[in-house]
C-alpha atoms as a PDB file:
ATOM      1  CA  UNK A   1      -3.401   7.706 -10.776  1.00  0.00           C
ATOM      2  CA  UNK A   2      -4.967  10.214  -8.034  1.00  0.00           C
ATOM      3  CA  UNK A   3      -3.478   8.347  -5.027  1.00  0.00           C
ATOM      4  CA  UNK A   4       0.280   7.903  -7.136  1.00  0.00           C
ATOM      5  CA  UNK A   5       0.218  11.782  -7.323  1.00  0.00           C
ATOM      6  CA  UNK A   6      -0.651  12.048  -3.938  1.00  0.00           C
ATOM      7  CA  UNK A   7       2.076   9.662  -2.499  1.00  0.00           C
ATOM      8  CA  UNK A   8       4.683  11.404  -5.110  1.00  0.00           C
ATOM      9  CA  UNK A   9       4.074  14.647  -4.001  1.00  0.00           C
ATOM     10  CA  UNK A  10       2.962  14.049  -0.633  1.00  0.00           C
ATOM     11  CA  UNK A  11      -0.297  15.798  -0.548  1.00  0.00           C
ATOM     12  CA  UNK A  12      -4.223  14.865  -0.696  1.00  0.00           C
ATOM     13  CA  UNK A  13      -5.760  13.335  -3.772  1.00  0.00           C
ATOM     14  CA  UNK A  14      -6.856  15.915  -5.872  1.00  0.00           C
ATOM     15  CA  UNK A  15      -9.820  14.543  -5.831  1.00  0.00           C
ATOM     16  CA  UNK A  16     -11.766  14.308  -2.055  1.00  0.00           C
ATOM     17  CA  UNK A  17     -12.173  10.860  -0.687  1.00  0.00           C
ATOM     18  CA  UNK A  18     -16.077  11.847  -0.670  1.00  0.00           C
ATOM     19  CA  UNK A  19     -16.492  12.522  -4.377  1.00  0.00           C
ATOM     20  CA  UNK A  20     -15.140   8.742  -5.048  1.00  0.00           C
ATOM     21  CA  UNK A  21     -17.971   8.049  -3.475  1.00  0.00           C
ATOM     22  CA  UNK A  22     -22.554   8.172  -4.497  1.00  0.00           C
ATOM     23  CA  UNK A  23     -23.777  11.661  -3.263  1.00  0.00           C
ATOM     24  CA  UNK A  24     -24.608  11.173   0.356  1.00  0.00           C
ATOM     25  CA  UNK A  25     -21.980   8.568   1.414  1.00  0.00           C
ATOM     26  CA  UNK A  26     -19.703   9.153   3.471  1.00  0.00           C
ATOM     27  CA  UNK A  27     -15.922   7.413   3.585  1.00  0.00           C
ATOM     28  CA  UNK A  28     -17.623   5.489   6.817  1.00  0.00           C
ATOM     29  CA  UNK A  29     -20.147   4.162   4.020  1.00  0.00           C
ATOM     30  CA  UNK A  30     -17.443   3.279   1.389  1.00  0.00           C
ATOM     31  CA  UNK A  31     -16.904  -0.418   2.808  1.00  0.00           C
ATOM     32  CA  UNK A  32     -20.275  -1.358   2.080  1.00  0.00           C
ATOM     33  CA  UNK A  33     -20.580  -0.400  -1.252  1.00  0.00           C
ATOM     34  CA  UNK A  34     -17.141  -1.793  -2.474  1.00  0.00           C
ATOM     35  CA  UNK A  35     -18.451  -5.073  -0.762  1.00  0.00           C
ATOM     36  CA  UNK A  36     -21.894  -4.947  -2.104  1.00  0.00           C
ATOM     37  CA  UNK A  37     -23.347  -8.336  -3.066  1.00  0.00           C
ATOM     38  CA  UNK A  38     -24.640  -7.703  -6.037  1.00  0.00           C
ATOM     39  CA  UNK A  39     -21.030  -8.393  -7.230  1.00  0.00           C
ATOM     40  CA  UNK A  40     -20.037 -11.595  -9.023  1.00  0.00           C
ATOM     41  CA  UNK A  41     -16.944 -13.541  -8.128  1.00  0.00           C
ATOM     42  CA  UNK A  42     -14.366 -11.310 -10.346  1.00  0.00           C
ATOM     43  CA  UNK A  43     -16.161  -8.484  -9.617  1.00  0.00           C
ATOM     44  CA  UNK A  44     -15.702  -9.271  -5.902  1.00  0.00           C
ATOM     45  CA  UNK A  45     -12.279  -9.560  -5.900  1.00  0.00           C
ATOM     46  CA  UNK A  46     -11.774  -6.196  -8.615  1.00  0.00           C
ATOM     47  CA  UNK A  47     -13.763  -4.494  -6.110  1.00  0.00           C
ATOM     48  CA  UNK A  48     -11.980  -5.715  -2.480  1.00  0.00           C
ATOM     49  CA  UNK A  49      -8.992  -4.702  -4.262  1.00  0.00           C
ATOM     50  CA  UNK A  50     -10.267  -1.117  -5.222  1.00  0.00           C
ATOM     51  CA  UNK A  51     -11.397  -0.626  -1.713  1.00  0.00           C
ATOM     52  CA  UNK A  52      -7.454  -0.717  -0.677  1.00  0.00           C
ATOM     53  CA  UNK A  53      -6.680   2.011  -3.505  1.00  0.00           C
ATOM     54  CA  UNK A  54      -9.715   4.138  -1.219  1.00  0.00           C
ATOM     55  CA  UNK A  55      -8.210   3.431   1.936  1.00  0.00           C
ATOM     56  CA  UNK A  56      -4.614   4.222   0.816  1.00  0.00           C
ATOM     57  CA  UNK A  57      -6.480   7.667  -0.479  1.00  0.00           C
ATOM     58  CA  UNK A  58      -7.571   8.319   2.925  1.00  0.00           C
ATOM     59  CA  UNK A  59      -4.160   7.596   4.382  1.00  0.00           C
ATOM     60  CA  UNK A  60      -2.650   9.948   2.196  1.00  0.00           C
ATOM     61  CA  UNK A  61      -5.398  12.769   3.125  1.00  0.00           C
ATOM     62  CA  UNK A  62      -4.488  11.744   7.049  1.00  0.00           C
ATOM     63  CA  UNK A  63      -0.464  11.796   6.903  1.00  0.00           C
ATOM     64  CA  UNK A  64       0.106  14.529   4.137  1.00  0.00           C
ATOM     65  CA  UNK A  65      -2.474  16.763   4.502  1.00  0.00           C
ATOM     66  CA  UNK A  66      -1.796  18.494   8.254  1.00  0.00           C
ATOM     67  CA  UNK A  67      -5.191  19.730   8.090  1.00  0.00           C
ATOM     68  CA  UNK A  68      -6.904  18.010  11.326  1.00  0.00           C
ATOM     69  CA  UNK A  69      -6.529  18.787  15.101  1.00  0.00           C
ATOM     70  CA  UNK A  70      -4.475  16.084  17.448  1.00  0.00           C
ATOM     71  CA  UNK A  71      -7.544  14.941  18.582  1.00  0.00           C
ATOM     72  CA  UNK A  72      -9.131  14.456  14.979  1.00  0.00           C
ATOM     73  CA  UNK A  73      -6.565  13.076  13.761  1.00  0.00           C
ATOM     74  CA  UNK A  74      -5.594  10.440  16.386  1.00  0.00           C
ATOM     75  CA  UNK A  75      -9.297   9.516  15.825  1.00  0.00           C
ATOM     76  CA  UNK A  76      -8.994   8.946  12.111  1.00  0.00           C
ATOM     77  CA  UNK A  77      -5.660   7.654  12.090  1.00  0.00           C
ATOM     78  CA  UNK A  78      -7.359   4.751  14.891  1.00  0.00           C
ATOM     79  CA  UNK A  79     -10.178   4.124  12.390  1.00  0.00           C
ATOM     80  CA  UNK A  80      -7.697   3.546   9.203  1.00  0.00           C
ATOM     81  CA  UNK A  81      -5.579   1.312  11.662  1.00  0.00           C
ATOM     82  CA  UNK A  82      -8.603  -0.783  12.354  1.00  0.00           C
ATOM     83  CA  UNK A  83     -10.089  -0.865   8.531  1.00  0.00           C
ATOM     84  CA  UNK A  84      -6.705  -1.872   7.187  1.00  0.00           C
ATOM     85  CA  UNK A  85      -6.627  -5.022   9.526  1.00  0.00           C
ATOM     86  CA  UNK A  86     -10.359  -5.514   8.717  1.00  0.00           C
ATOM     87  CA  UNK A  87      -9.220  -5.366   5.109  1.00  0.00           C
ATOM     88  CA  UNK A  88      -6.245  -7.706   5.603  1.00  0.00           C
ATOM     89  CA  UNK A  89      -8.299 -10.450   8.619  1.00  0.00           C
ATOM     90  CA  UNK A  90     -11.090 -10.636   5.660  1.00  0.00           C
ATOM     91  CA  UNK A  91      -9.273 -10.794   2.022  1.00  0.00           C
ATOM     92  CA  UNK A  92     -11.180 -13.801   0.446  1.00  0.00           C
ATOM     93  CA  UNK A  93      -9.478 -16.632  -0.437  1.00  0.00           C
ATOM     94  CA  UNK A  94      -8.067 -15.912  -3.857  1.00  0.00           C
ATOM     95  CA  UNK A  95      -6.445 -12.702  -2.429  1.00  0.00           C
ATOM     96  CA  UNK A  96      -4.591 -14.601  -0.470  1.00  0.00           C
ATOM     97  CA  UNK A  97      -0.667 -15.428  -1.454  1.00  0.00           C
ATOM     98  CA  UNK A  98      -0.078 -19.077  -3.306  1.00  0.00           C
ATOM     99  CA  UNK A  99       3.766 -18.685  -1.848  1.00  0.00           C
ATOM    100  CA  UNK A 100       5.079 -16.411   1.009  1.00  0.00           C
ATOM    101  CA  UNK A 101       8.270 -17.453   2.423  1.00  0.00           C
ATOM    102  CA  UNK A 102      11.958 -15.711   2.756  1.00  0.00           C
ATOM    103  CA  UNK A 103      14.714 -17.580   1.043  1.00  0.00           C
ATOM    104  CA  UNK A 104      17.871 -17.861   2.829  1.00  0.00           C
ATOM    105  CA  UNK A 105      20.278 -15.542   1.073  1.00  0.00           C
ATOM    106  CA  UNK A 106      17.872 -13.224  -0.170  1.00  0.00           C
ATOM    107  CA  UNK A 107      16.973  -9.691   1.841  1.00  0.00           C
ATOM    108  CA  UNK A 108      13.275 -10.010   0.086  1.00  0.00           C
ATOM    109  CA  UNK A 109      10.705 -12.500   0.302  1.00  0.00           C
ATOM    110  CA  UNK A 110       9.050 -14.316  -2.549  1.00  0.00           C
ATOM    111  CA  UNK A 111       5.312 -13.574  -2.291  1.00  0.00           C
ATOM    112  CA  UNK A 112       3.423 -14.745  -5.717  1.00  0.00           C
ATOM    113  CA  UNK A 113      -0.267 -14.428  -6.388  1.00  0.00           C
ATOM    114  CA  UNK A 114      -2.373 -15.709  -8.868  1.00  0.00           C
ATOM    115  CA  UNK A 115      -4.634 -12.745  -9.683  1.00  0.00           C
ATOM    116  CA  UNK A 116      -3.658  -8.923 -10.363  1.00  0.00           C
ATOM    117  CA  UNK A 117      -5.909  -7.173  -8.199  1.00  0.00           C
ATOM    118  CA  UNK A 118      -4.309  -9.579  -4.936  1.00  0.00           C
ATOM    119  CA  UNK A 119      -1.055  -8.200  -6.262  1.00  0.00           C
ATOM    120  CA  UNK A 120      -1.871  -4.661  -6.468  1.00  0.00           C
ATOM    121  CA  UNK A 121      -4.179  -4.717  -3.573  1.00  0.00           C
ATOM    122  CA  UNK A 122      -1.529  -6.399  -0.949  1.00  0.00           C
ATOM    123  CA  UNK A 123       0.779  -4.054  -2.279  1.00  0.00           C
ATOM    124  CA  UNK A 124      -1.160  -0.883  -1.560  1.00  0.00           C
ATOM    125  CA  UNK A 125      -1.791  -2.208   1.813  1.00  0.00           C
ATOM    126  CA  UNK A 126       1.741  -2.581   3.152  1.00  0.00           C
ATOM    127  CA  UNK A 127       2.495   1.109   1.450  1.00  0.00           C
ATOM    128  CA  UNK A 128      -0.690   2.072   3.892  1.00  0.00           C
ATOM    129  CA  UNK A 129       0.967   0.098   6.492  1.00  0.00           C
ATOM    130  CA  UNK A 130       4.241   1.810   6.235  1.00  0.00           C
ATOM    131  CA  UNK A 131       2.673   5.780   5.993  1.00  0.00           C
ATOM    132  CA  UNK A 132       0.182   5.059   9.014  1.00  0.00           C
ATOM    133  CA  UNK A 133       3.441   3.461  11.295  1.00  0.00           C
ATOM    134  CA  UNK A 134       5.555   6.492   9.598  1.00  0.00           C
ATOM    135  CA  UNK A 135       3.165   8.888  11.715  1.00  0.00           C
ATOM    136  CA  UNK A 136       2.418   6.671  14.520  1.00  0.00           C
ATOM    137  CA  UNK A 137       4.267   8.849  16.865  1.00  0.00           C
ATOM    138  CA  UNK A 138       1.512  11.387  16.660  1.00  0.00           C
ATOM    139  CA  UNK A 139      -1.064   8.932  18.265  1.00  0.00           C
ATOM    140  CA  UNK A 140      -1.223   8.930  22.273  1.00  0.00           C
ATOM    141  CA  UNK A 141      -3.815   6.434  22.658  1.00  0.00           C
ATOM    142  CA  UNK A 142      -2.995   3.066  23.057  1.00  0.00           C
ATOM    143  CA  UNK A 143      -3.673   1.096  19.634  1.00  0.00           C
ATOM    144  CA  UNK A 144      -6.921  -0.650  19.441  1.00  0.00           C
ATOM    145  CA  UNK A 145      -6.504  -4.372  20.614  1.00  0.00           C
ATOM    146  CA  UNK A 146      -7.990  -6.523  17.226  1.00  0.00           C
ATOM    147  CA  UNK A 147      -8.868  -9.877  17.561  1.00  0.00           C
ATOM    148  CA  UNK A 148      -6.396 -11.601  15.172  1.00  0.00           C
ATOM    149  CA  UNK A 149      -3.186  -9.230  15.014  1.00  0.00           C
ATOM    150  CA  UNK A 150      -0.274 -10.852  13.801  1.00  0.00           C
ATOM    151  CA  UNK A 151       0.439  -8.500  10.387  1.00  0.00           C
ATOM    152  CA  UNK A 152      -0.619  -5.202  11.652  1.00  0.00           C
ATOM    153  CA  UNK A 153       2.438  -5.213  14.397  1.00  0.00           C
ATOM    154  CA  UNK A 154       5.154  -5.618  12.192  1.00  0.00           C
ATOM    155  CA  UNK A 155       7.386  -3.302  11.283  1.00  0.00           C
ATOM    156  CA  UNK A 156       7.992  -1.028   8.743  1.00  0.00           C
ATOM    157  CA  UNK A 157      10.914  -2.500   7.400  1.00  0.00           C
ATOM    158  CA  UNK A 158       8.947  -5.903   7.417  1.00  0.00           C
ATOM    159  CA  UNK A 159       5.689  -4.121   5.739  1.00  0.00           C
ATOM    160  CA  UNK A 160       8.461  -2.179   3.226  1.00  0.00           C
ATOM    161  CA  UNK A 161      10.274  -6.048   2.206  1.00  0.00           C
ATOM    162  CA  UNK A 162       7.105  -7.295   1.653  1.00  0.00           C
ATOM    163  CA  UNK A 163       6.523  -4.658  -1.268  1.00  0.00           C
ATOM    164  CA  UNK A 164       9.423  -4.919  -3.050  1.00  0.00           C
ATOM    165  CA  UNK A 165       9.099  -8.773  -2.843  1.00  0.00           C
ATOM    166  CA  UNK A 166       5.189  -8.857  -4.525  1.00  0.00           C
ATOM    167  CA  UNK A 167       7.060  -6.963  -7.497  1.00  0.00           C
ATOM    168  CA  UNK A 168       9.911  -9.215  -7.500  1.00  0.00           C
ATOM    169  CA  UNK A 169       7.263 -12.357  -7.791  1.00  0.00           C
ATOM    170  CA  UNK A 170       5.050 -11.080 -10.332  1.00  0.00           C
ATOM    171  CA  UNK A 171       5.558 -10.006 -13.789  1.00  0.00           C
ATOM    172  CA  UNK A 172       1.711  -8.795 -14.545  1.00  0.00           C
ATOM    173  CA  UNK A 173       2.747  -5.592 -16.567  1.00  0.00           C
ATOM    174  CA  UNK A 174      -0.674  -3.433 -14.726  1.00  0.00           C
ATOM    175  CA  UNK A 175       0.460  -4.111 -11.493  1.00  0.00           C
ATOM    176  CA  UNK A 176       4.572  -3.201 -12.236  1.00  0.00           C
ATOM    177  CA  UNK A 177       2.886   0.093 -13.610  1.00  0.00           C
ATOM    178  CA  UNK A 178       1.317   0.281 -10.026  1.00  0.00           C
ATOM    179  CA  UNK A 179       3.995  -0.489  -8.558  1.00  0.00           C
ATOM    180  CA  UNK A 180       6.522   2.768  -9.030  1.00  0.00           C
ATOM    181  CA  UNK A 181       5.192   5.206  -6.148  1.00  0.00           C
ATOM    182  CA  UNK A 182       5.042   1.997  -3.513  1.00  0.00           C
ATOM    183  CA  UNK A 183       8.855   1.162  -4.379  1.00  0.00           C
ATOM    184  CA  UNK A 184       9.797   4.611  -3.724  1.00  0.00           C
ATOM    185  CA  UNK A 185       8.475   4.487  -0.367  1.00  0.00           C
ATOM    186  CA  UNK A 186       9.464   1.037   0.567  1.00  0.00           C
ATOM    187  CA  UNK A 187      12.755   1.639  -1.259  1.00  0.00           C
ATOM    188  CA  UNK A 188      13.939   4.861   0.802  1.00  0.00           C
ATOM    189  CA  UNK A 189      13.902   2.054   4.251  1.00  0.00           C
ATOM    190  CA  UNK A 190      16.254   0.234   3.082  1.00  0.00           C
ATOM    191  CA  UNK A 191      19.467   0.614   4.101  1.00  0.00           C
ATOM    192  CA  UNK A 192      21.882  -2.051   2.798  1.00  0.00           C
ATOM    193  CA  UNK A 193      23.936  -1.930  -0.803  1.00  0.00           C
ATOM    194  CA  UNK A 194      22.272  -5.228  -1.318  1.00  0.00           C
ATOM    195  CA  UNK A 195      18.793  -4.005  -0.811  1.00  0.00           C
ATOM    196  CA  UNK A 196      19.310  -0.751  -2.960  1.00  0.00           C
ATOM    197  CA  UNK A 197      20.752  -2.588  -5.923  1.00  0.00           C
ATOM    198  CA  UNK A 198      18.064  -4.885  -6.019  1.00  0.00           C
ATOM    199  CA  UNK A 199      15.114  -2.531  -5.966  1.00  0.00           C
ATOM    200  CA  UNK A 200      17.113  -0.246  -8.680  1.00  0.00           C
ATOM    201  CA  UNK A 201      17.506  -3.273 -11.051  1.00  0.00           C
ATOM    202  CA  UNK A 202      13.747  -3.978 -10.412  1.00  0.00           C
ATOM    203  CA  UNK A 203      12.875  -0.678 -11.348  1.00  0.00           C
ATOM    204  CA  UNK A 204      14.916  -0.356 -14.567  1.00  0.00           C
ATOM    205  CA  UNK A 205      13.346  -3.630 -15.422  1.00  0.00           C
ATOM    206  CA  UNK A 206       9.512  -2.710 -15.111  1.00  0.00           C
ATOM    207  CA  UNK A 207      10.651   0.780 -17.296  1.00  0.00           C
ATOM    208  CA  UNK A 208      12.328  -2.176 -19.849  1.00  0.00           C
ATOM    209  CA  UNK A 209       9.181  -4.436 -19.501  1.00  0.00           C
ATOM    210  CA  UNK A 210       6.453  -2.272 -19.528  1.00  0.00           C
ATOM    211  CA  UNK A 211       7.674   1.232 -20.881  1.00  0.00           C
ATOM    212  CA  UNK A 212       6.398   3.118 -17.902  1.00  0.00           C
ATOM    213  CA  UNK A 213       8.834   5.820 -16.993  1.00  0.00           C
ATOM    214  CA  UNK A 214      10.987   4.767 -13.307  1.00  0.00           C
ATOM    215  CA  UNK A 215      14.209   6.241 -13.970  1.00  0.00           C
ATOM    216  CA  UNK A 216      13.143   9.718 -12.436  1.00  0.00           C
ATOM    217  CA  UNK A 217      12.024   7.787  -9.389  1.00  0.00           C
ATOM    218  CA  UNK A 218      15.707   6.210  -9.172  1.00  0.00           C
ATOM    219  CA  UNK A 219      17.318   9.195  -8.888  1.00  0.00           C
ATOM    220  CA  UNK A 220      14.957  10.252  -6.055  1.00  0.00           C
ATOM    221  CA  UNK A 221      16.029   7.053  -4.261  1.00  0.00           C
ATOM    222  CA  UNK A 222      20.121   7.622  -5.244  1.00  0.00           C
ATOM    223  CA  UNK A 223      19.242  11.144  -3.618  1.00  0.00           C
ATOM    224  CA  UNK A 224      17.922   9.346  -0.639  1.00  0.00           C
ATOM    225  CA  UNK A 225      20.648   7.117  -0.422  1.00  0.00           C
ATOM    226  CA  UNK A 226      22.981   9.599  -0.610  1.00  0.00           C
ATOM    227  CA  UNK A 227      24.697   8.065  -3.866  1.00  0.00           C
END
């Protein structure tokens, strides 16, 4: 709930990325212990999921909170980059997609999962994807070159698709709940009629499904749109 304040209202989580965390960790720390092996196989996967809700937490400190020198923040924004295609090269095999393909016809892909936290958890990473590329222009240095590098150079309309087409796959009600501050981001990229209606009739269907409140969040995008 932190981090969907924080993308709403375009700030920090009110709570600091260090106080998620055991007293004298630091956010360098934080992969370990979300990895830790003392984890069972649903545990695992809970936890490589929760480690994406951290790492979109530190995005939103890096991008909304204007606090750091060029410099620093180049520096951070370098180290997220690199985490988030860590995070993405080394998802275990049951966070991986059991269909991802684009339809002819449709503007969204189909992208289907068979557990929640792979839903939420890819999700959360292309709304990371999207913020970091959103602020790119800030960074001077040349990106660091990763070893296998295919996802992390796409672009943000690509990363932005790719959310609205893990909610259009799956109907697990948790992860439509999760859902409503990633759509608003991916949603205000698109440009078409097409694309628009779609992700409004998505959203009025997860507030019909699961009885979590979206229709504020359309009128943001209607505003966007210029409706």
């Amino acid at each position: 709930m932190d981090v969907m304040h924080a993308i709403s209202h375009k700030t920090a989580t009110l709570i600091p990325c260090e106080s998620w965390l055991p007293r004298n960790h630091t956010v360098q720390q934080a992969r370990a212990l979300f990895m830790d092996s003392k984890f069972d196989v649903n545990e695992s996967r809970d936890m490589y999921a929760n480690y994406m809700v951290f790492l979109l937490a530190r995005v939103c400190r890096l991008v909304y909170s204007g606090s750091l020198q060029q410099d620093e923040f180049e520096a951070e924004w370098i180290e997220l980059y690199t985490e988030l295609d860590r995070w993405w090269q080394d998802r275990p095999a049951e966070m991986h997609p059991v269909v991802s393909m684009f339809k002819d016809g449709t503007p969204f892909p189909s992208i289907l999962f068979c557990v929640a936290p792979a839903i939420s958890g890819t999700q959360m990473f292309h709304t990371a994807m999207i913020l970091l590329i959103k602020y790119k222009t800030r960074v001077v240095r040349p990106l660091p070159t990763l070893a296998v590098d295919p996802v992390m150079r796409k672009s943000l309309i690509w990363h932005a698709k790719c959310v609205v087409g893990i909610s259009l796959s799956n109907s697990d009600h948790g992860c439509l709940n999760n859902a409503l501050q990633p759509l608003w981001v991916a949603g205000k990229l698109m440009s078409s009629k097409e694309e628009q209606h779609i992700i409004v009739q998505l959203l009025r269907d997860i507030e019909n499904t699961t009885g979590w409140s979206t229709s504020w969040r359309i009128r943001d995008l209607q505003e966007h749109w210029s409706y």
